[in-house]
Protein backbone atom coordinates (compact mmCIF):
# COMPACT_ATOMS: atom_id res chain seq x y z
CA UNK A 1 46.97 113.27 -268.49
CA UNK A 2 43.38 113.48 -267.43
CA UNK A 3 41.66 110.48 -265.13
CA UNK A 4 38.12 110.73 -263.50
CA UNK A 5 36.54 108.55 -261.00
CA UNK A 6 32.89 108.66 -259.94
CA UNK A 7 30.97 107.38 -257.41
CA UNK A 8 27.01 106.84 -257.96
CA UNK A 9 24.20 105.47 -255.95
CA UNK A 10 20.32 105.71 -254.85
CA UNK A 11 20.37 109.28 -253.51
CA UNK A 12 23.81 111.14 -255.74
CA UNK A 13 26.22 110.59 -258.32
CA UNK A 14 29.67 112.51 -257.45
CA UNK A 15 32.95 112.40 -259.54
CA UNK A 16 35.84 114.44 -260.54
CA UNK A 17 38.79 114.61 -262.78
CA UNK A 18 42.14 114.49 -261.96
CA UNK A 19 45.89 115.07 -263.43
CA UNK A 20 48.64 112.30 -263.07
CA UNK A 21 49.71 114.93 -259.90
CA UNK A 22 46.19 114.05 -258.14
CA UNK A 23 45.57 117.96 -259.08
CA UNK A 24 41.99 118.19 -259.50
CA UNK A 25 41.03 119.24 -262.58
CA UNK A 26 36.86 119.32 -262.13
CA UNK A 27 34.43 118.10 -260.03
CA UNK A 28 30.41 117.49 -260.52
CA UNK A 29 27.49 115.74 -258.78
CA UNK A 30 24.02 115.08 -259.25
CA UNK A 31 20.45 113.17 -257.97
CA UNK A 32 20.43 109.43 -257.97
CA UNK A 33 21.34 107.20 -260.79
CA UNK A 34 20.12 103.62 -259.20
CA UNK A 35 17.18 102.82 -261.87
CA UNK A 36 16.34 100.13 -259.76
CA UNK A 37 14.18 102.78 -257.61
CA UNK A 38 14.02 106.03 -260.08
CA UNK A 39 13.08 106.36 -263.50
CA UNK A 40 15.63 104.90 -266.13
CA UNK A 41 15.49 108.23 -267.81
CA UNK A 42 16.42 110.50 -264.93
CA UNK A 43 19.04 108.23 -263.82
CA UNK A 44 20.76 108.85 -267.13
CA UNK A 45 20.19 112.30 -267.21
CA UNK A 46 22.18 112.51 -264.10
CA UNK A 47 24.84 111.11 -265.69
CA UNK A 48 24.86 113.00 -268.39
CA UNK A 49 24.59 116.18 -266.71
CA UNK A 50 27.52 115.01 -264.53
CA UNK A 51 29.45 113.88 -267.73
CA UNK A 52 28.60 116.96 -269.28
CA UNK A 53 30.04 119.53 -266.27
CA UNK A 54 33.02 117.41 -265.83
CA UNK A 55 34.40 117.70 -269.50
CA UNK A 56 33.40 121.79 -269.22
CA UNK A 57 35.25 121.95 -265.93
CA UNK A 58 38.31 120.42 -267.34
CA UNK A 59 38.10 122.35 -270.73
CA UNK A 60 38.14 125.87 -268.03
CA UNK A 61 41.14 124.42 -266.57
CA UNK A 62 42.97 123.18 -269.63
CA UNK A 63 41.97 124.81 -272.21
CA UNK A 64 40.82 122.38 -273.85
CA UNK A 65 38.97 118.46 -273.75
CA UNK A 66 41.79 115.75 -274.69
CA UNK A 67 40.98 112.14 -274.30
CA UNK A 68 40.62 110.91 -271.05
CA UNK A 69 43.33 108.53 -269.87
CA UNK A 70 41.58 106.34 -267.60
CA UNK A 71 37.78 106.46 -265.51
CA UNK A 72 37.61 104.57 -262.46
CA UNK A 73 33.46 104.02 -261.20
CA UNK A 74 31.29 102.71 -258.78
CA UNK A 75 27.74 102.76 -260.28
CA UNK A 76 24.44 101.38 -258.96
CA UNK A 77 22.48 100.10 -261.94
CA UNK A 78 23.72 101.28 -265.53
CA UNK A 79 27.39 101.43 -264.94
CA UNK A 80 27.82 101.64 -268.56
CA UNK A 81 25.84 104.95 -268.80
CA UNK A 82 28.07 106.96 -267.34
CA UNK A 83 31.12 105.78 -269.79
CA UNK A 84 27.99 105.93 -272.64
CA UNK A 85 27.57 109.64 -271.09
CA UNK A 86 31.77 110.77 -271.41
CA UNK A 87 32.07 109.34 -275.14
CA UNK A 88 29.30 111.33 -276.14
CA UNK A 89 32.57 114.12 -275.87
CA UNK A 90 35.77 112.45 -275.67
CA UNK A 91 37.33 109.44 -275.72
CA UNK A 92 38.67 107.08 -273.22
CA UNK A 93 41.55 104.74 -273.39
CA UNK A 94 40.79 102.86 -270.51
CA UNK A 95 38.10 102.14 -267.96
CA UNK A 96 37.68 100.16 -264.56
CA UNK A 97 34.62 99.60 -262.78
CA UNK A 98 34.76 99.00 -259.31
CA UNK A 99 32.35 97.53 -256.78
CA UNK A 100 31.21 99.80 -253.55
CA UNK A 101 33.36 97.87 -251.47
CA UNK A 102 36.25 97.96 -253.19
CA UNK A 103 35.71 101.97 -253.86
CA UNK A 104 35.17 102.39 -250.30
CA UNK A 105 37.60 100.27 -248.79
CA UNK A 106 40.50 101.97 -250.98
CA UNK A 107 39.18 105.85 -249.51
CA UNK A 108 38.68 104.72 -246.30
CA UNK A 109 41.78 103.07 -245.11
CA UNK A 110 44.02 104.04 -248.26
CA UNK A 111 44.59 100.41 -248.77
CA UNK A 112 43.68 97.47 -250.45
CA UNK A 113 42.35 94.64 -247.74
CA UNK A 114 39.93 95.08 -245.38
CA UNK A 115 35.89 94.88 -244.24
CA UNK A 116 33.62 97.94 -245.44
CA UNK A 117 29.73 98.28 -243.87
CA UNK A 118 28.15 101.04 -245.59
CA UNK A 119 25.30 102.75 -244.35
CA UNK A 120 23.54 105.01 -247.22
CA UNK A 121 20.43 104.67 -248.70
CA UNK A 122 20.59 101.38 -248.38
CA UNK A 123 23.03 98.95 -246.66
CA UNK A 124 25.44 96.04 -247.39
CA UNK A 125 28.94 94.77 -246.17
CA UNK A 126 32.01 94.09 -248.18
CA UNK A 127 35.38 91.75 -247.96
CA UNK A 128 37.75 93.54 -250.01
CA UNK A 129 41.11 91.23 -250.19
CA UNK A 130 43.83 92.81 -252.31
CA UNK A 131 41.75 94.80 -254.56
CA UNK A 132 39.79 92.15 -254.94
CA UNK A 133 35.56 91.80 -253.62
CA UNK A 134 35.41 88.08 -252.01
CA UNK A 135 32.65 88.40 -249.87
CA UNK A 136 29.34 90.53 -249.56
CA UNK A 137 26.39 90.79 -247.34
CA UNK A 138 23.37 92.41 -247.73
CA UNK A 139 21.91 95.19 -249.89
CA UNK A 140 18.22 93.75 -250.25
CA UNK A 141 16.59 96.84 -251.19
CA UNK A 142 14.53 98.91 -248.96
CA UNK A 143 11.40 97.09 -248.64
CA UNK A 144 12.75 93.31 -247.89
CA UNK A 145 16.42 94.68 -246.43
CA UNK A 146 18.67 97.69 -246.27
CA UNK A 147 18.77 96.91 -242.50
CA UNK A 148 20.99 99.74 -240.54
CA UNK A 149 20.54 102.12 -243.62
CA UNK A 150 19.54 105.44 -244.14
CA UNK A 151 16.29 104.66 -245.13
CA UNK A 152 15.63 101.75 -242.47
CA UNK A 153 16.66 104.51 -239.96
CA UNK A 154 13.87 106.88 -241.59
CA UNK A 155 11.33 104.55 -241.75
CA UNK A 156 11.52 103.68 -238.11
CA UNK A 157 11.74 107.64 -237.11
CA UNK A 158 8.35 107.80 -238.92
CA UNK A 159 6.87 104.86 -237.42
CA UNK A 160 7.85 106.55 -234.01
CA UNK A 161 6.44 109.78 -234.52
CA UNK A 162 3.42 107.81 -235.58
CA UNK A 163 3.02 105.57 -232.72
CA UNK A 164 3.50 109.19 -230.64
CA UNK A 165 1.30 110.75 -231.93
CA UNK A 166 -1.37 108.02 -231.55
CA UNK A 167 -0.32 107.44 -228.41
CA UNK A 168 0.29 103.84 -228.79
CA UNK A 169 4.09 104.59 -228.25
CA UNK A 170 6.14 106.53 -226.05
CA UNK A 171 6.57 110.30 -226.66
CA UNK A 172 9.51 111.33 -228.75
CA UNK A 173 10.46 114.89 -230.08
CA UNK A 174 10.84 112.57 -233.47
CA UNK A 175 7.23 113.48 -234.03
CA UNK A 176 7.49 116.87 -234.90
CA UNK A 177 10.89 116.60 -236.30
CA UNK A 178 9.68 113.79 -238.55
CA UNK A 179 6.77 116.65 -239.28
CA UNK A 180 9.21 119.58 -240.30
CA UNK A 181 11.50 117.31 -241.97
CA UNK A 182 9.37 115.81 -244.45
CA UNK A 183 7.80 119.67 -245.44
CA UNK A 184 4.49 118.23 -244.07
CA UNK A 185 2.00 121.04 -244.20
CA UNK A 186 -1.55 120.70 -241.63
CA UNK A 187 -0.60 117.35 -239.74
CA UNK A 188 1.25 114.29 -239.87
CA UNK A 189 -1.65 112.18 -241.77
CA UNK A 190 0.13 113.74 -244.63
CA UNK A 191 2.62 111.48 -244.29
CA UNK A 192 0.38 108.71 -245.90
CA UNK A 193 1.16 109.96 -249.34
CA UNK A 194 5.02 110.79 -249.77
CA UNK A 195 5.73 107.85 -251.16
CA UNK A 196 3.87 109.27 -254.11
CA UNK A 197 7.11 111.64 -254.08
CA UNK A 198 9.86 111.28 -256.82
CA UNK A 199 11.84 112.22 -254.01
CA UNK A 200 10.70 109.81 -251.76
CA UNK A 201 13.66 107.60 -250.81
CA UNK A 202 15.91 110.49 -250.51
CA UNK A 203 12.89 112.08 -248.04
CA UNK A 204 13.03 109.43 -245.80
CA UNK A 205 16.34 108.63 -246.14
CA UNK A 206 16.95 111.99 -244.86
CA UNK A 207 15.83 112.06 -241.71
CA UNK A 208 19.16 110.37 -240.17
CA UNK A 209 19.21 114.55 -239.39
CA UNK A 210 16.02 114.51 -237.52
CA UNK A 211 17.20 111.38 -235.58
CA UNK A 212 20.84 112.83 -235.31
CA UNK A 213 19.04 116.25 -233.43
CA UNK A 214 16.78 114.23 -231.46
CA UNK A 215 19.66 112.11 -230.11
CA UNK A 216 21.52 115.00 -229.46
CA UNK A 217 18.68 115.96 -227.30
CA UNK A 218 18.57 112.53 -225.25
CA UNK A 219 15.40 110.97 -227.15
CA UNK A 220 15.65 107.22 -226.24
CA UNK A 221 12.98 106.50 -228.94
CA UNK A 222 15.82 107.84 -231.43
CA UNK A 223 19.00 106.40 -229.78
CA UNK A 224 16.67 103.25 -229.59
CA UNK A 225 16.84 103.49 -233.75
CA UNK A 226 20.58 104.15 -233.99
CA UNK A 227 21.28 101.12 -231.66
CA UNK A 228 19.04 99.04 -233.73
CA UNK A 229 21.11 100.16 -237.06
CA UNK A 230 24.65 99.38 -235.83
CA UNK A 231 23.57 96.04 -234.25
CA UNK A 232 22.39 95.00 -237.69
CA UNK A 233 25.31 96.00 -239.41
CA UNK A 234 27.63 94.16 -236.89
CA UNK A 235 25.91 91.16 -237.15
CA UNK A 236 26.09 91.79 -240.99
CA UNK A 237 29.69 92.00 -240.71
CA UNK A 238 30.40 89.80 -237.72
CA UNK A 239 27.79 87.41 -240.60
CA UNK A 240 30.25 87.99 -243.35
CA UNK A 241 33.25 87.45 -241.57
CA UNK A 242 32.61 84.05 -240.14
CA UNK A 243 31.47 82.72 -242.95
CA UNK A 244 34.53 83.46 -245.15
CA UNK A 245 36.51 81.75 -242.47
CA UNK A 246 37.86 84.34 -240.28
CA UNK A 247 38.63 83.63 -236.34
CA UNK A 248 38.80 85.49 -233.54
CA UNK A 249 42.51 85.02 -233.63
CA UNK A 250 42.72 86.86 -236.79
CA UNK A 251 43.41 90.58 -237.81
CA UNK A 252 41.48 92.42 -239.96
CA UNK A 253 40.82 96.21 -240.80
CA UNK A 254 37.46 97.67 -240.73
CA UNK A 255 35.78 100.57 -241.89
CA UNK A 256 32.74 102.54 -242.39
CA UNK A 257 31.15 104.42 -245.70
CA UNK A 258 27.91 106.40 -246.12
CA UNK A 259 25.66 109.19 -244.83
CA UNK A 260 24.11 107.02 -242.42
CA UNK A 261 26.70 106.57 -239.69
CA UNK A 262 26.48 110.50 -239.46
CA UNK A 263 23.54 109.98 -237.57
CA UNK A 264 25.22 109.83 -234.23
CA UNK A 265 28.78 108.67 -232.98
CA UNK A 266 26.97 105.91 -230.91
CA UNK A 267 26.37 104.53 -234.19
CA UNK A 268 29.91 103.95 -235.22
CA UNK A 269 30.87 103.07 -231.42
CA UNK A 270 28.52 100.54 -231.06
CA UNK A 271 28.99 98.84 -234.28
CA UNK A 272 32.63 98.80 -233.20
CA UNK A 273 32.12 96.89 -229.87
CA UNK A 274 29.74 94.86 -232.29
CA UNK A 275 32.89 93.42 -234.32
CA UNK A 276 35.32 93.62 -231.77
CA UNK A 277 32.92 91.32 -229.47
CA UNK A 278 33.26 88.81 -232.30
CA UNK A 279 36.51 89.64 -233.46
CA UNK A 280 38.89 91.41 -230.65
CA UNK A 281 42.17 91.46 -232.88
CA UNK A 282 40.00 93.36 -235.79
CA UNK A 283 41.18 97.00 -235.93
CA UNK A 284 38.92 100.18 -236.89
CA UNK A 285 39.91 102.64 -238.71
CA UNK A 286 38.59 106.04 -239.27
CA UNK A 287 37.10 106.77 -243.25
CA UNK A 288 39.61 109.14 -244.33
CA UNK A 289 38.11 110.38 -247.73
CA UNK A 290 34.55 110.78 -248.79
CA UNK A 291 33.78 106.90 -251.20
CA UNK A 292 34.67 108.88 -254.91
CA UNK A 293 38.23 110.03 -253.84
CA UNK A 294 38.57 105.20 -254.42
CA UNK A 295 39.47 106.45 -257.66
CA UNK A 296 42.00 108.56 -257.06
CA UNK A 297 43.85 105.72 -254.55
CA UNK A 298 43.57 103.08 -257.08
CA UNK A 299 45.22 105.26 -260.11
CA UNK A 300 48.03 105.41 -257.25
CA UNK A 301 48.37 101.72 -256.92
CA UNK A 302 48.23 101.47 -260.75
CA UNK A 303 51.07 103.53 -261.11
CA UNK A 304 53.25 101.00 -258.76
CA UNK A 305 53.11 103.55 -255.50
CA UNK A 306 52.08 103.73 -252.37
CA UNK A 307 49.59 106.11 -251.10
CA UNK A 308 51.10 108.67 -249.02
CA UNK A 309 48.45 109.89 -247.05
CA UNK A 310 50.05 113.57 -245.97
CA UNK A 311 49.82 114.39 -249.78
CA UNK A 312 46.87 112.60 -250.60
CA UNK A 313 44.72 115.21 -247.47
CA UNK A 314 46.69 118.18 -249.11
CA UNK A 315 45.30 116.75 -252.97
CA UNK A 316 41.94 115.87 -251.99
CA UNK A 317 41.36 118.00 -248.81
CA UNK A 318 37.85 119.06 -250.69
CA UNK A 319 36.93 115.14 -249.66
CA UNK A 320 37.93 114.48 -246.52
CA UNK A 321 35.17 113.58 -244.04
């Protein structure tokens, strides 16, 4: 038997097949498919290309391409394209699209309930009650919203190294890591045009790694930024959380997903204290797998089992985080 679940937002689309042993079979990624900020066409060239590797990978391993027994996705945008992409080859019996919350929720505590806050490209929080999405914050794109994102974070390292370098702010080693990171060439006027980039929200996006080194080095203008993201995202979730009727008497799991909370350990620590200040019987716990390994933990609870977590970081070892 042959299942594949896929993960795909503003910056990649991963996936990978599996056997009815969580075996991997083949595994694929690619750029962006969001078309809400990229070309229609290149997001579904993505997912073809993805499509396309996946079915070779598994034909290496097999032998051969059979049908495919079930797909379970999280896609920003054209979900269907991706399914449109696979029956270009094979067929598939049976398909389940899930939101990000519920993908995330089900790699990152291995269960079924609980609160996710993702912090990508962009930014939202989820309320994920058995299987089921029943509440969500956020996610206004990255010029009205996205607060605590990957993105937000960028955009605010750039402002800083502006503001540096005019001297209207305080220094910050941000302005020549914003410089190197963006491939600038003569000075950091050059700056003014890379949102003429293709590449552009994946650019700024990626300079959580700038702001990661400069915290590293003490920069306050940079910790300054990661405080600022994990506030927002607690008060997101803290948000969230009242309003679907939770107390401070109740207990809740909560967990993380997304590039952004790489940016520095303060990040996740303060957003923490965020929803425990709020919510003091709300417990934390640690992402286990990387979002696209939701797939894998939901064919598990389809099949009437429980997820036993020493296999399942022998299986899928490749995406732990």
């Amino acid at each position: 038997m042959v299942f594949i679940t896929a993960d795909g937002g503003g910056t990649k689309l991963s996936a990978f097949a599996f056997d009815e042993k969580l075996n991997i079979l083949a595994s694929a990624k690619s750029g962006g498919v969001n078309a809400l900020f990229m070309d229609a066409s290149d997001a579904k060239k993505n997912m073809e290309s993805v499509a396309e590797a996946l079915l070779c990978g598994i034909e290496k391993t097999l032998g051969k391409v059979a049908d495919v027994d079930g797909v379970y996705y999280t896609i920003a945008g054209n979900a269907n394209g991706f399914i449109d992409a696979l029956e270009k080859y094979v067929g598939i019996r049976r398909s389940e699209r899930l939101s990000e919350g519920q993908l995330g929720i089900l790699a990152g505590t291995l269960g079924q309930s609980g609160l996710l806050a993702v912090s990508g490209t962009g930014s939202d929080c989820f309320l994920i009650e058995n299987g089921k999405q029943v509440g969500f914050i956020g996610g206004w794109g990255q010029y009205f919203g996205d607060e605590g994102s990957g993105f937000d974070m960028g955009r605010k390292a750039i402002n800083a190294a502006i503001r540096s370098y005019d001297g209207r702010g305080a220094k910050t080693e941000l302005e020549t890591l914003v410089f190197k990171g963006l491939g600038l060439e003569k000075s950091l006027w050059e700056v003014c045009s890379i949102h003429q980039r293709p590449s552009f929200r994946k650019d700024v996006s990626g300079l959580t790694k700038e702001i990661e080194t400069a915290c590293g080095h003490g920069d306050e203008i940079a910790m300054k930024i990661v405080e600022y993201a994990a506030d927002e995202l607690a008060l997101a979730a803290v948000t969230m959380m009242t309003d679907k009727g939770y107390s401070k008497d109740d207990s809740f799991i909560f967990t993380t997903s997304g590039g952004g909370w790489k940016t520095s350990s303060e990040m996740t620590e303060r957003f923490i204290a965020g929803v425990n200040g709020k919510f003091p019987r709300a417990v934390f716990k640690r992402p286990v797998f990387e979002p696209v390994a939701g797939g894998a933990i939901k064919f598990i609870f389809d099949s009437g089992d429980i997820p036993d977590e020493t296999l399942l970081r022998e299986k899928l070892r490749s995406y732990l985080l």
